[in-house]
Protein backbone atom coordinates (compact mmCIF):
# COMPACT_ATOMS: atom_id res chain seq x y z
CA UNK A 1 0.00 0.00 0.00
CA UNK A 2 1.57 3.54 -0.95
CA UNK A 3 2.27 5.72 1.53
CA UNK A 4 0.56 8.86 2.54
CA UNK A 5 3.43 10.99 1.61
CA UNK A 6 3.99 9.42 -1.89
CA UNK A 7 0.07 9.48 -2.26
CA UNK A 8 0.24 13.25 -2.00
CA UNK A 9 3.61 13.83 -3.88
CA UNK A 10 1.34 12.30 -6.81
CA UNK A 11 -1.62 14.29 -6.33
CA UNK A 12 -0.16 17.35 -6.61
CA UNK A 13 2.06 16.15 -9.53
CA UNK A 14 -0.98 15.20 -11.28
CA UNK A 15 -2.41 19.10 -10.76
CA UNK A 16 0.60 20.70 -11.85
CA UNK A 17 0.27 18.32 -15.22
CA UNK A 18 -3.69 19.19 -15.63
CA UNK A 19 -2.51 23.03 -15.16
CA UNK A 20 0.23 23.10 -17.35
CA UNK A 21 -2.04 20.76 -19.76
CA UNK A 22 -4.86 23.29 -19.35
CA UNK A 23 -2.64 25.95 -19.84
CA UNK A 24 -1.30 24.94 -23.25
CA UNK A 25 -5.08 24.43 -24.03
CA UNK A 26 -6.00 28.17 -23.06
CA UNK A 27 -3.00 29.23 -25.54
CA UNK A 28 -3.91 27.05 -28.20
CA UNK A 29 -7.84 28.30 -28.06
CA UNK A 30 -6.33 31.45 -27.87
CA UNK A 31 -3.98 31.48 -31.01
CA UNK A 32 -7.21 29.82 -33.12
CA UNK A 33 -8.98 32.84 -31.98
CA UNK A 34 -6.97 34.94 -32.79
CA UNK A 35 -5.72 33.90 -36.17
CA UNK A 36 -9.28 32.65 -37.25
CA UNK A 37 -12.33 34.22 -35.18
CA UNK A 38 -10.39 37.74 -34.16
CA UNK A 39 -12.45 40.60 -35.60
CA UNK A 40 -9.32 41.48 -37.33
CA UNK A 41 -8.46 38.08 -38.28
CA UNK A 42 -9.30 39.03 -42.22
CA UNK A 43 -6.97 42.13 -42.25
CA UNK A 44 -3.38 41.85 -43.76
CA UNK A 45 0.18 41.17 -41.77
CA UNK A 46 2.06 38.37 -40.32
CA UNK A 47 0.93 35.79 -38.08
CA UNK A 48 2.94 36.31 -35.42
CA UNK A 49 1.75 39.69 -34.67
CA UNK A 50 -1.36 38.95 -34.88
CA UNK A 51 -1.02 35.72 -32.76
CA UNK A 52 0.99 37.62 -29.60
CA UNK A 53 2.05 40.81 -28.55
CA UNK A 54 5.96 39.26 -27.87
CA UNK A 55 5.96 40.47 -31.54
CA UNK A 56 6.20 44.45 -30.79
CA UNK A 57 8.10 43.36 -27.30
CA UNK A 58 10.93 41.75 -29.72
CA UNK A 59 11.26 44.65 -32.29
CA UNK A 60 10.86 47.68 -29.68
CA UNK A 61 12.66 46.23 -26.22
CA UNK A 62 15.10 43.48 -27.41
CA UNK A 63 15.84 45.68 -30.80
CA UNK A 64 15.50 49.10 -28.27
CA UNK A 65 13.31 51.28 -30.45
CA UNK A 66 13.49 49.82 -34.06
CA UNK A 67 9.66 48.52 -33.78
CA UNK A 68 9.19 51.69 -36.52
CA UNK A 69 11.56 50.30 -38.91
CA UNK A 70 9.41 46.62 -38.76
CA UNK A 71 6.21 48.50 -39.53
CA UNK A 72 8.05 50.09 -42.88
CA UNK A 73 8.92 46.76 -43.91
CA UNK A 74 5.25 45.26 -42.99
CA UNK A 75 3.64 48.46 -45.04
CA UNK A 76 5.98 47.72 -47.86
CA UNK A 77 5.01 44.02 -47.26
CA UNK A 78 1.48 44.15 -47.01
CA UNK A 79 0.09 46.88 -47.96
CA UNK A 80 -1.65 50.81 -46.64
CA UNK A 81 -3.26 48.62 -43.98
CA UNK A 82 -1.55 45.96 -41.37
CA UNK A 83 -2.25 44.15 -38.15
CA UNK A 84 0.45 45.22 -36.26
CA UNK A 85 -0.19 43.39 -32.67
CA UNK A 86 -3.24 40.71 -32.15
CA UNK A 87 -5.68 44.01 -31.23
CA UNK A 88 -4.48 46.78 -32.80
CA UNK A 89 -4.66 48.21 -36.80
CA UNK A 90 -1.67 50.64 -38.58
CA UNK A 91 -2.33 52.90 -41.81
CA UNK A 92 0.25 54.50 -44.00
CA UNK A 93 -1.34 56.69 -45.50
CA UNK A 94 -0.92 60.42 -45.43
CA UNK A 95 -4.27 61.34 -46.69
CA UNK A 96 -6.58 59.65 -43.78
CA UNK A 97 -4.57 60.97 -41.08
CA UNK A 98 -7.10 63.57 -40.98
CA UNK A 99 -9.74 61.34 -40.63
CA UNK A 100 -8.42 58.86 -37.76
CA UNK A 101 -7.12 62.08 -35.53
CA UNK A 102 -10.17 63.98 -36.14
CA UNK A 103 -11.56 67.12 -34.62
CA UNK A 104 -13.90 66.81 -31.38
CA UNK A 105 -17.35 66.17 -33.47
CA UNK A 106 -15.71 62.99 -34.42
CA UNK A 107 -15.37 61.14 -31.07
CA UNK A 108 -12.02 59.70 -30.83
CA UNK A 109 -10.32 57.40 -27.56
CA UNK A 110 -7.07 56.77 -26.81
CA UNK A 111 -5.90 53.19 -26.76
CA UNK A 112 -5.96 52.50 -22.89
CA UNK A 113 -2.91 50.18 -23.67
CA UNK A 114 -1.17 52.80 -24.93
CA UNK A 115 -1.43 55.54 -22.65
CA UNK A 116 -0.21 53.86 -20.12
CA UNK A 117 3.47 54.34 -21.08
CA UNK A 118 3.36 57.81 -20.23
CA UNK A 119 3.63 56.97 -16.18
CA UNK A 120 1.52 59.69 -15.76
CA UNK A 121 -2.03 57.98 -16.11
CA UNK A 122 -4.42 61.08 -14.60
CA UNK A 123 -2.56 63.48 -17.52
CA UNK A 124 -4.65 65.24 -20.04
CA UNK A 125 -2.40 63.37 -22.40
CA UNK A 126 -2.62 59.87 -21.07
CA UNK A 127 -6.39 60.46 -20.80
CA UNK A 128 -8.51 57.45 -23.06
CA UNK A 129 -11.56 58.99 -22.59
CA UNK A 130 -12.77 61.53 -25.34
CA UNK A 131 -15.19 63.31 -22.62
CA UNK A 132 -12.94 62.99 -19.65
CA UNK A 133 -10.06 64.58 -22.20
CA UNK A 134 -12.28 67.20 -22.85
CA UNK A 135 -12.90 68.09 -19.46
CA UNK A 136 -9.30 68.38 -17.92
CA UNK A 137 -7.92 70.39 -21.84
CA UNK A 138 -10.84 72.72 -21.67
CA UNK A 139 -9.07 74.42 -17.86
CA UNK A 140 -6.00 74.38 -19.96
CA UNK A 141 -6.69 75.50 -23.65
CA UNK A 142 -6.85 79.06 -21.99
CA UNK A 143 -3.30 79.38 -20.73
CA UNK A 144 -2.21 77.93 -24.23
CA UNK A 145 -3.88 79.80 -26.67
CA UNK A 146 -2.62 82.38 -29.18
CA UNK A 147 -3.78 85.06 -27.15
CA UNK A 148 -2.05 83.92 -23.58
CA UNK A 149 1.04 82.77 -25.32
CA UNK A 150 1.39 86.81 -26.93
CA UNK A 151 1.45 87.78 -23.38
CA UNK A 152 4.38 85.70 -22.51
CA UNK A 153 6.82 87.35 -25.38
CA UNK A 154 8.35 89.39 -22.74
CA UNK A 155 9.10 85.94 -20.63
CA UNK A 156 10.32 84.02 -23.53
CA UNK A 157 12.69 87.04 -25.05
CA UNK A 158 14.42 87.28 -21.47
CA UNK A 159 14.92 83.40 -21.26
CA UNK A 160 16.75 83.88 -24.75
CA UNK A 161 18.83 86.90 -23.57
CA UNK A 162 19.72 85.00 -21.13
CA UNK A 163 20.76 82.05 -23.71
CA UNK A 164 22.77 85.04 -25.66
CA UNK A 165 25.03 85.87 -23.06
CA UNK A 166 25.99 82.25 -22.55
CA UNK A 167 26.96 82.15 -26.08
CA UNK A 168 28.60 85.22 -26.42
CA UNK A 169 30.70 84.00 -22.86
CA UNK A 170 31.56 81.35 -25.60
CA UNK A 171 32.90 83.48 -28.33
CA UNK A 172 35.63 84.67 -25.40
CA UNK A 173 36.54 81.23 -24.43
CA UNK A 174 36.05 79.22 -27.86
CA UNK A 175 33.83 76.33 -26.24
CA UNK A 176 32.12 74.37 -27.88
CA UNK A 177 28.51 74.19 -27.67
CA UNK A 178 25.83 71.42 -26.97
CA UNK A 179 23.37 72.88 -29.22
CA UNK A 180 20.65 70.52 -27.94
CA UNK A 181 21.23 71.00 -24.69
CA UNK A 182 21.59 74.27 -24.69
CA UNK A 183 17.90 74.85 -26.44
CA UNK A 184 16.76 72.38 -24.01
CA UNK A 185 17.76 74.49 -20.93
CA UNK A 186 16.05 77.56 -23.07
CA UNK A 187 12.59 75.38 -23.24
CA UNK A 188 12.94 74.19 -19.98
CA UNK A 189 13.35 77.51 -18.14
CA UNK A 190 10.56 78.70 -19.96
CA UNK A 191 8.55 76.09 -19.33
CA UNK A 192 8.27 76.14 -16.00
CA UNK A 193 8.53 79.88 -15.52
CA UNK A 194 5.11 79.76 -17.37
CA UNK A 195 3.98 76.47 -15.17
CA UNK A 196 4.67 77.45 -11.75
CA UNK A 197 6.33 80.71 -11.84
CA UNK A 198 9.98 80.14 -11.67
CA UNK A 199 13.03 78.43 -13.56
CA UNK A 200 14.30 75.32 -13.03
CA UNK A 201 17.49 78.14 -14.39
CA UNK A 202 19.23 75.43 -16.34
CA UNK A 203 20.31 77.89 -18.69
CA UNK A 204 23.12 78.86 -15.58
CA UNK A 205 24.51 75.48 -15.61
CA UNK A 206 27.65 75.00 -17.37
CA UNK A 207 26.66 72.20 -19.33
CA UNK A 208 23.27 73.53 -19.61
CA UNK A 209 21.65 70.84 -17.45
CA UNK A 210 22.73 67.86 -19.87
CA UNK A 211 21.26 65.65 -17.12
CA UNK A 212 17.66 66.80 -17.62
CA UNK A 213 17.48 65.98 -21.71
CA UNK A 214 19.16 62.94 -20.75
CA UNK A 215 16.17 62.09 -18.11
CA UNK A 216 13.38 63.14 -20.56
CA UNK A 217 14.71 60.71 -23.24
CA UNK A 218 15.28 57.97 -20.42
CA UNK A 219 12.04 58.28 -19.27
CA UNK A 220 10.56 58.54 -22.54
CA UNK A 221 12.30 54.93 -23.43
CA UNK A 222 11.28 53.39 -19.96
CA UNK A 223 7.54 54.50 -21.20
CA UNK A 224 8.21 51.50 -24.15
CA UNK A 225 8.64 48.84 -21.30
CA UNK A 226 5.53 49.88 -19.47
CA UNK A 227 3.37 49.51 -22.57
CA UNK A 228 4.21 46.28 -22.19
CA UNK A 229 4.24 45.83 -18.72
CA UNK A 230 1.25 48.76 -17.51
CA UNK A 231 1.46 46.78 -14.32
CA UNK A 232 4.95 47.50 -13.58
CA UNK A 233 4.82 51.18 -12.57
CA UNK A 234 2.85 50.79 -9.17
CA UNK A 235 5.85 48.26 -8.49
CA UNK A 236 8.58 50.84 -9.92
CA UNK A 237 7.43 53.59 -7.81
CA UNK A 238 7.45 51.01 -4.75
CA UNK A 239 11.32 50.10 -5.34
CA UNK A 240 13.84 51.88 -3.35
CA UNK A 241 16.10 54.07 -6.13
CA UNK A 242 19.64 52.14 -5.43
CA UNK A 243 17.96 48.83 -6.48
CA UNK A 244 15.84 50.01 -9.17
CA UNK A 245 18.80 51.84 -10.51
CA UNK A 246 20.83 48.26 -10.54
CA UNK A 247 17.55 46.41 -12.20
CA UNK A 248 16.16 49.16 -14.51
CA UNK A 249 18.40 52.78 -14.23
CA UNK A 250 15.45 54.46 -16.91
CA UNK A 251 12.90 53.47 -14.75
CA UNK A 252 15.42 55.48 -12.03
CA UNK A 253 15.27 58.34 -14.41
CA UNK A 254 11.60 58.63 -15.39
CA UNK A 255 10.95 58.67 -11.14
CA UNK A 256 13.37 60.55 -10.75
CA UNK A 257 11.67 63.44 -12.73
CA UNK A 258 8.21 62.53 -11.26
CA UNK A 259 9.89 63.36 -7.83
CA UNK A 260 10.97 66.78 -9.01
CA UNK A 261 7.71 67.79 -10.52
CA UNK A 262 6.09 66.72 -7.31
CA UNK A 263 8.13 69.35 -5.50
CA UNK A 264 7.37 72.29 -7.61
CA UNK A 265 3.23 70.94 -7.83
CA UNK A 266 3.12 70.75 -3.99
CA UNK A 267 5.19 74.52 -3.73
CA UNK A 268 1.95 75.82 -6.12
CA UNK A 269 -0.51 73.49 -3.45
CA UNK A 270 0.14 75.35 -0.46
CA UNK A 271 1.54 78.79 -1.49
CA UNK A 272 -2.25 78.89 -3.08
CA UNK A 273 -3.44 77.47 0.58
CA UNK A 274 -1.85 80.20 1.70
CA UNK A 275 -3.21 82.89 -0.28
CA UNK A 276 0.25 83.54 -2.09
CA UNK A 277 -1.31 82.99 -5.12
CA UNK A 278 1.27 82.33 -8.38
CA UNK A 279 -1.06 84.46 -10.68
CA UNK A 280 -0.29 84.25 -14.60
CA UNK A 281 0.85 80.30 -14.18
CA UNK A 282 -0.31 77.21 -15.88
CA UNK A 283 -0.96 75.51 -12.52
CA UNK A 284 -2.87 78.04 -10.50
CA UNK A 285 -4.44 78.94 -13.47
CA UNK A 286 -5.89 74.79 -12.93
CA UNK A 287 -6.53 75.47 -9.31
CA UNK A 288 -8.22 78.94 -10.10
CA UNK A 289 -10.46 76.91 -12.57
CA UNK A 290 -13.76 75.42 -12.38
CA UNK A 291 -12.69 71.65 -12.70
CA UNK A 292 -13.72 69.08 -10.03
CA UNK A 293 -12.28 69.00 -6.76
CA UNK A 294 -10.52 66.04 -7.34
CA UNK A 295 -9.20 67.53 -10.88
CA UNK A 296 -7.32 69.30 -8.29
CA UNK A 297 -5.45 66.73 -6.31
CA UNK A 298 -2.03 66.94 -6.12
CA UNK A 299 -1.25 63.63 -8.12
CA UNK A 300 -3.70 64.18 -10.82
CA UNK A 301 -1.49 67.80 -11.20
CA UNK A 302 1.62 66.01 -10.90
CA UNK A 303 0.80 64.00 -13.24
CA UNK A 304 -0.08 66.95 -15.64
CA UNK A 305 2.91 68.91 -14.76
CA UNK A 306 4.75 65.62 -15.65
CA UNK A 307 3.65 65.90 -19.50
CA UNK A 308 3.54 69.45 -19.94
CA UNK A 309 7.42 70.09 -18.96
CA UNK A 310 8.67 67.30 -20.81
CA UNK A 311 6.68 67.68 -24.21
CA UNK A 312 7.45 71.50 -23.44
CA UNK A 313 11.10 71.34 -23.58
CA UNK A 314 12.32 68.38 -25.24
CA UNK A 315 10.50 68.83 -28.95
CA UNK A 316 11.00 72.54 -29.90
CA UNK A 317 14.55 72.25 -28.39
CA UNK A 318 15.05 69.45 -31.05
CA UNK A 319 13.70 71.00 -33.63
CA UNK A 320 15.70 74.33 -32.73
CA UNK A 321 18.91 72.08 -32.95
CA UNK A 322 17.53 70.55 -36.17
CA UNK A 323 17.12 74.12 -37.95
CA UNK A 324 20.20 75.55 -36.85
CA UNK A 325 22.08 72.49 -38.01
CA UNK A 326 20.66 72.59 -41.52
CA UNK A 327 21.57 76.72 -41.42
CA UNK A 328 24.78 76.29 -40.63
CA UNK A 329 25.40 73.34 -43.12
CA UNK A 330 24.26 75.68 -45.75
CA UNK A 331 25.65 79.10 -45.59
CA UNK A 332 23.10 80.29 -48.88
CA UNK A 333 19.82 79.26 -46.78
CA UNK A 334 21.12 81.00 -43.61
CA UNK A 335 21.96 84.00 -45.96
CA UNK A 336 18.68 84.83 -47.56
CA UNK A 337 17.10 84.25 -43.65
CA UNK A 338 19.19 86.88 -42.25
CA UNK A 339 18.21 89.25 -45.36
CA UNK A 340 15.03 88.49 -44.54
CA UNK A 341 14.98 89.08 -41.03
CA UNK A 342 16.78 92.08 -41.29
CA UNK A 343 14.11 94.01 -42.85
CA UNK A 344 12.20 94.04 -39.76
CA UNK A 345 15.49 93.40 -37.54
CA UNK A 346 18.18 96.62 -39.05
CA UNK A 347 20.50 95.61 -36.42
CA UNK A 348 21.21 92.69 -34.50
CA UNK A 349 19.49 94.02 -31.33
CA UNK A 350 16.81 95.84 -33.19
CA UNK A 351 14.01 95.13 -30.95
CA UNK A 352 11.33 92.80 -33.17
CA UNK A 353 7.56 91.38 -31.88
CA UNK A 354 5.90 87.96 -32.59
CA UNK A 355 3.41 89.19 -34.63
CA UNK A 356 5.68 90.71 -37.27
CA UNK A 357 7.94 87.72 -37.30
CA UNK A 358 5.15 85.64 -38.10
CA UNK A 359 4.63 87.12 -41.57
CA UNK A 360 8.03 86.66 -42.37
CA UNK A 361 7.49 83.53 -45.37
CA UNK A 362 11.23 82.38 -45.45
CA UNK A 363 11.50 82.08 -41.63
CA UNK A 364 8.02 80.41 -41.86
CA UNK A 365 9.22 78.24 -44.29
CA UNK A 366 12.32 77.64 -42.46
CA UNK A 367 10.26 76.48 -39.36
CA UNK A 368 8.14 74.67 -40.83
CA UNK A 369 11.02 72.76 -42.42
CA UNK A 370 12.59 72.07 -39.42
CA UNK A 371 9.73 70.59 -37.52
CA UNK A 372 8.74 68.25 -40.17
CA UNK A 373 12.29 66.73 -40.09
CA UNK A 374 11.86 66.78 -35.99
CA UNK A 375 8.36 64.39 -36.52
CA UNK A 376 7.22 65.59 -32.96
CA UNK A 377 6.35 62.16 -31.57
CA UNK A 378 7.82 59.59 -34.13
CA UNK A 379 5.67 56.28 -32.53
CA UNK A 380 2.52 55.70 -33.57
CA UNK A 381 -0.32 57.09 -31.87
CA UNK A 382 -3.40 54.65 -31.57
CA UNK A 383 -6.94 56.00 -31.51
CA UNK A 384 -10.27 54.30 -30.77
CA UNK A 385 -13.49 55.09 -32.26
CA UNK A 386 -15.43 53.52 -29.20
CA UNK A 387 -18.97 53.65 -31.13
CA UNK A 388 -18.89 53.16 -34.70
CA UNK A 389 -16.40 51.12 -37.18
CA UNK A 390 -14.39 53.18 -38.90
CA UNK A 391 -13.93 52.91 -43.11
CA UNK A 392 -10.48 52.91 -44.42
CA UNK A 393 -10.91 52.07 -48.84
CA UNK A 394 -12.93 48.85 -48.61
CA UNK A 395 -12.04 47.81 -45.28
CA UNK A 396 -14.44 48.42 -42.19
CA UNK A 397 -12.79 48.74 -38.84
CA UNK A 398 -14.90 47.62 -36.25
CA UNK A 399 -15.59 50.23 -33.09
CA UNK A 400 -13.49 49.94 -30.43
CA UNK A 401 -10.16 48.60 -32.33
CA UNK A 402 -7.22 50.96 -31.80
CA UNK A 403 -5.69 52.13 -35.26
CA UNK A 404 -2.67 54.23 -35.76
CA UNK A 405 -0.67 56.27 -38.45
CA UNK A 406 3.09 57.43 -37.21
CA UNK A 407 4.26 61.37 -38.03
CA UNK A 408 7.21 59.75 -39.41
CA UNK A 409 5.75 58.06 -42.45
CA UNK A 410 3.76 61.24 -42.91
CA UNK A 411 6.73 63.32 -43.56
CA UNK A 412 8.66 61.08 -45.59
CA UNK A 413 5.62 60.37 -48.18
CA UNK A 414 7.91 61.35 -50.91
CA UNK A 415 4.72 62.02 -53.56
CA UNK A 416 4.26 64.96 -50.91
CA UNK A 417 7.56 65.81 -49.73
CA UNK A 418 10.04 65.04 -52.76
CA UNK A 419 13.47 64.49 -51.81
CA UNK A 420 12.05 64.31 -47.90
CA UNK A 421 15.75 63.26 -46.41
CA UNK A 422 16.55 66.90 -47.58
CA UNK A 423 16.23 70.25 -45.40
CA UNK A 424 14.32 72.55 -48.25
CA UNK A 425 12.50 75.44 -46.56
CA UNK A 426 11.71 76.45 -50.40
CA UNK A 427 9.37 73.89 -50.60
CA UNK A 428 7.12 75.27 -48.50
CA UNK A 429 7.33 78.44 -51.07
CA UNK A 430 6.58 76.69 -54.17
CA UNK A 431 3.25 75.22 -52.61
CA UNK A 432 2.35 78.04 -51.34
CA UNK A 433 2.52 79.92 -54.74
CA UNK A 434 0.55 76.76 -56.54
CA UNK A 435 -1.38 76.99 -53.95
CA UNK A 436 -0.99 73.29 -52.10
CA UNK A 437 -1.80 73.42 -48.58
CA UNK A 438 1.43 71.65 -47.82
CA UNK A 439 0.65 72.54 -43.92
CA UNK A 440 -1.67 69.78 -43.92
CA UNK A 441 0.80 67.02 -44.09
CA UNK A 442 2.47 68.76 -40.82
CA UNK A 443 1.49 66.45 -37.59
CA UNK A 444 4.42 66.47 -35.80
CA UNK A 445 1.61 68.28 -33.23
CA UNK A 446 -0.51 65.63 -34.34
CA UNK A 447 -3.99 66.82 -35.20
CA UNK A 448 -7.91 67.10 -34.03
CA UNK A 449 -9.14 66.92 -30.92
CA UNK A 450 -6.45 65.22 -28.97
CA UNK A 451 -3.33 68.10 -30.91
CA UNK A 452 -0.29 69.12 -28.57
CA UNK A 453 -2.19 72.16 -26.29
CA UNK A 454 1.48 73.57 -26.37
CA UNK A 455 1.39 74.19 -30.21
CA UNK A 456 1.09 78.10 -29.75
CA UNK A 457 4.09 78.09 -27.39
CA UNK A 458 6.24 76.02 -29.67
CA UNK A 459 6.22 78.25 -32.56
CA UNK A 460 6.51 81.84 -30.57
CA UNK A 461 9.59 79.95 -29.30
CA UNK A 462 10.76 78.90 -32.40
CA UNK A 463 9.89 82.45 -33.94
CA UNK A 464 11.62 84.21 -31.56
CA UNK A 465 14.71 81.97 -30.59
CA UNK A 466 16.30 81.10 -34.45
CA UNK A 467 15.17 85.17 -35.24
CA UNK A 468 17.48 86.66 -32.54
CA UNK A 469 19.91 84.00 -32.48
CA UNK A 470 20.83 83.94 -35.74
CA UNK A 471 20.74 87.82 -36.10
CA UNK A 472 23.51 88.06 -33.60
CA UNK A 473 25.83 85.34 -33.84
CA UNK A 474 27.80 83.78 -36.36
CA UNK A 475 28.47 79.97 -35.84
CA UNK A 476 29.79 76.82 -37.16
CA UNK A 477 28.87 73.38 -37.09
CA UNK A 478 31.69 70.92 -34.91
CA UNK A 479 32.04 67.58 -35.62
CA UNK A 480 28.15 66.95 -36.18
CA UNK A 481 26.68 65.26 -39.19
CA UNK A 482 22.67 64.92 -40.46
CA UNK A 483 23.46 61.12 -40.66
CA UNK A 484 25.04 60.19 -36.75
CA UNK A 485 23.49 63.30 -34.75
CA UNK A 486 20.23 64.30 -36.53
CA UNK A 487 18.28 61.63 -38.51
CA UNK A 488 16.35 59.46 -36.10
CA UNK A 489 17.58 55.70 -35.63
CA UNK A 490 15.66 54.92 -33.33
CA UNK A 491 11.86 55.45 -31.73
CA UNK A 492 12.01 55.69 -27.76
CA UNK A 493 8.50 57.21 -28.34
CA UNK A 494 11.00 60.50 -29.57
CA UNK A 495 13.19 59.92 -32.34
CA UNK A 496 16.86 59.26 -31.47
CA UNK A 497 19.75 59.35 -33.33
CA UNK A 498 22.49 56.60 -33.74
CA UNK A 499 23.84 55.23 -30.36
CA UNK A 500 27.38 57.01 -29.77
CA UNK A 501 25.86 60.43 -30.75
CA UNK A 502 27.59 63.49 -29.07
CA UNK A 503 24.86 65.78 -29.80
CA UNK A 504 24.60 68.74 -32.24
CA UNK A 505 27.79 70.59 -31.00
CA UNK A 506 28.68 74.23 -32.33
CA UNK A 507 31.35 76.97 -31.91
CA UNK A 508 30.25 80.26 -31.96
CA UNK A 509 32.50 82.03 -33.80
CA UNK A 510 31.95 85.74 -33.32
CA UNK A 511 29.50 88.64 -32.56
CA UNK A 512 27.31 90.23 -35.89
């Protein structure tokens, strides 16, 4: 007779078998599903995306970033349309991006999936819900619109003063220049001067705060492992930071700028408790406002603060180094700019306003130019139409399926940008004299309801910053190339350049 013991030892070998038994089951029902009875089993791409979601894990974690590059080769594959992951639809095609990131009478979700990779889940930006979304960008459209962000010339001209005497410290001492860093400190500053009413002043570091761009494209590439893993951030946040910078050092970064948000949202808290009110800033502007209490709670705003500072500073500050680059590498293009600009600028400190600058076509054009080789966010951003299917040529998307086009693919459609590896502000020119709205293949703000609220700011930087800068200094590209420093290799949710990049580095070489 066996004994107890060996009795049990079987028992519980015989449940581990039915589990692991059952569990092959469960994938195996799953994968038929999926591949046969899936509401997007009939749409084009390869099996194994449309089987798991390891698929996208393998191209964008184990291949860091180069999940973009697969969906080229899938397009090119397969066709306009693809099944990227077992739930979720891709387009290339520039003329529907209008249609799938449609204005507010259109209602469109966010992929809940998706969002999540922000680490900032109570964010206007990581909101999935069209009529939540509404709710928390109506308290900040305000603040952001072409109106408020007139008022703030004076703020943003004294930020770039501020940039001009580092360079002209630089003409003295021949350094070389970090470019991006150095715009980054410029956005930065002025970011959160206009968000809670003073500078983070990394403009006054030496290296321009280096540290900070390097966190916002950390975190930004942490936010690709928790789209996999949404679960993971309560556990991140729960790690002490000396072991979580031995198991995941982005993960270290990405908290790391949480925690200093969190200081400068609690200041604005309880200087507004106290009746020391921060008037004329993004964030008391939000407590000032009529949202619901709980709109109001000091994670929900750090979570806002979170997105607004880093899609503040980080994208015009690349596409600032991006222009300048292409200026420099050109002498004839930065030529006819200054001509231009000194028509309403006679002299290098000729005082000039926002308004007049924006007329300017070549500097237009030259802006323009520059942020459609930045791509704004170069990963695809999924949207949901929760209540009816969507129509793409003969194929009907059912409601509720995420679908996504990416900036990048946009910008690159070489029947509308010809040549679209090459920096040519005069294209923007010619279609405006055959009158092509070539602005409406620009969505590196992305467009409709759920566009970047910061898209006024952006371009009264970019206005302001490349027509005083380059009306006073003279400069010259060091060892910097489009190919290592400035094409995108990779998509960390921002476009990066080749690993081993030093940055887009300049001397500036004298007064004008």
């Amino acid at each position: 007779m066996p004994s107890p013991s060996l009795s049990l030892t079987a028992s519980a070998s015989n449940l581990v078998c039915a589990a692991f038994v059952s569990w092959l089951l469960y994938l195996l029902a799953g994968g038929i599903y999926r591949l046969y009875f899936h509401p997007l089993a009939k749409f084009p791409g390869p099996k194994l995306a449309a089987l798991t979601g390891w698929y996208e894990f393998y191209h964008d974690i184990i291949h860091r970033g180069c999940f973009i590059w697969k969906l080229q080769e899938l397009h090119d594959r397969y066709g306009p349309i693809v099944r990227i992951t077992p739930d979720e639809l891709h387009i290339r095609d520039s003329d529907y991006y209008d249609e799938l990131y449609a204005p507010a009478s259109k209602k469109r979700d966010k992929y809940e999936g998706w969002v999540t990779m922000a680490g900032a889940p109570a964010s206007s930006f990581a909101t999935a819900s069209h009529s939540l979304h509404r709710l928390r960008r109506s308290a900040l459209n305000p603040f952001f619109s072409k109106r408020s962000v007139n008022q703030m010339e004076s703020l943003i001209v004294a930020n770039i003063e501020r940039l001009c005497k580092r360079f002209e410290e630089a003409i003295k001492t021949a350094e070389v220049i970090r470019l991006d860093a150095a715009y980054m400190a410029l956005t930065m500053d002025i970011i959160t001067q206009a968000a809670f009413g003073e500078t983070d002043n990394c403009l006054a570091e030496p290296d321009f705060k280096l540290a900070w761009k390097e966190t916002v494209i950390a975190g930004s590439a942490n936010g690709v492992f928790l789209r996999q893993f949404p679960w993971a951030l309560p556990i991140l946040k729960a790690v002490p930071l000396y072991v979580l910078q031995m198991l995941n050092p982005p993960a270290v970064s990405l908290l790391a700028w949480q925690h200093m948000v969190r200081a400068q949202v609690d200041a604005v808290i309880a200087e507004n408790k106290a009746g020391e009110k921060s008037h004329g800033t993004i964030f008391q502007a939000l407590l000032d406002s009529d949202l619901p209490p709980e709109e109001k709670s000091a994670d929900r705003l750090q979570d806002e603060a979170q997105t607004l500072v880093g899609a503040g500073s980080e994208t015009t500050a690349k596409s600032l180094s991006v222009i300048t680059f292409y200026l420099l590498d050109d002498r004839k293009k930065l030529d006819k700019l200054r001509a231009e600009l000194k028509s309403v600028m006679p002299t290098p400190d000729s005082p000039v306003s926002l308004t007049v600058l924006e007329q300017l076509p070549y500097l237009t054009a030259v802006i323009n130019e520059g942020i459609r080789l930045m791509y704004g966010v170069t990963t695809r951003l999924p949207r949901v139409s929760p209540n009816e299917p969507l129509k793409y040529k003969d194929w009907i998307i059912p409601p509720g399926t995420p679908v996504s086009e990416s900036n990048y693919f946009v910008h690159m459609d070489r029947a509308i940008f010809p040549n679209p590896e090459q920096y040519d502000p005069d294209r923007w020119l010619r279609a405006a004299k055959e009158g092509f709205r070539l602005d409406r293949y620009l969505v590196s703000f992305s467009k409709g309801s759920r566009m970047c609220v910061g898209i006024n700011l952006a371009y009264a930087e970019l206005y302001l910053t490349l027509a005083i800068i380059m009306s006073r200094f003279d400069m010259e590209n060091f060892e910097t190339s489009a190919e290592n420093d400035i094409r995108i290799d990779r998509d960390l949710f921002v476009g990066v350049p080749k690993e081993g990049s030093k940055g887009v580095r300049a001397k500036i070489v004298a007064g004008l």
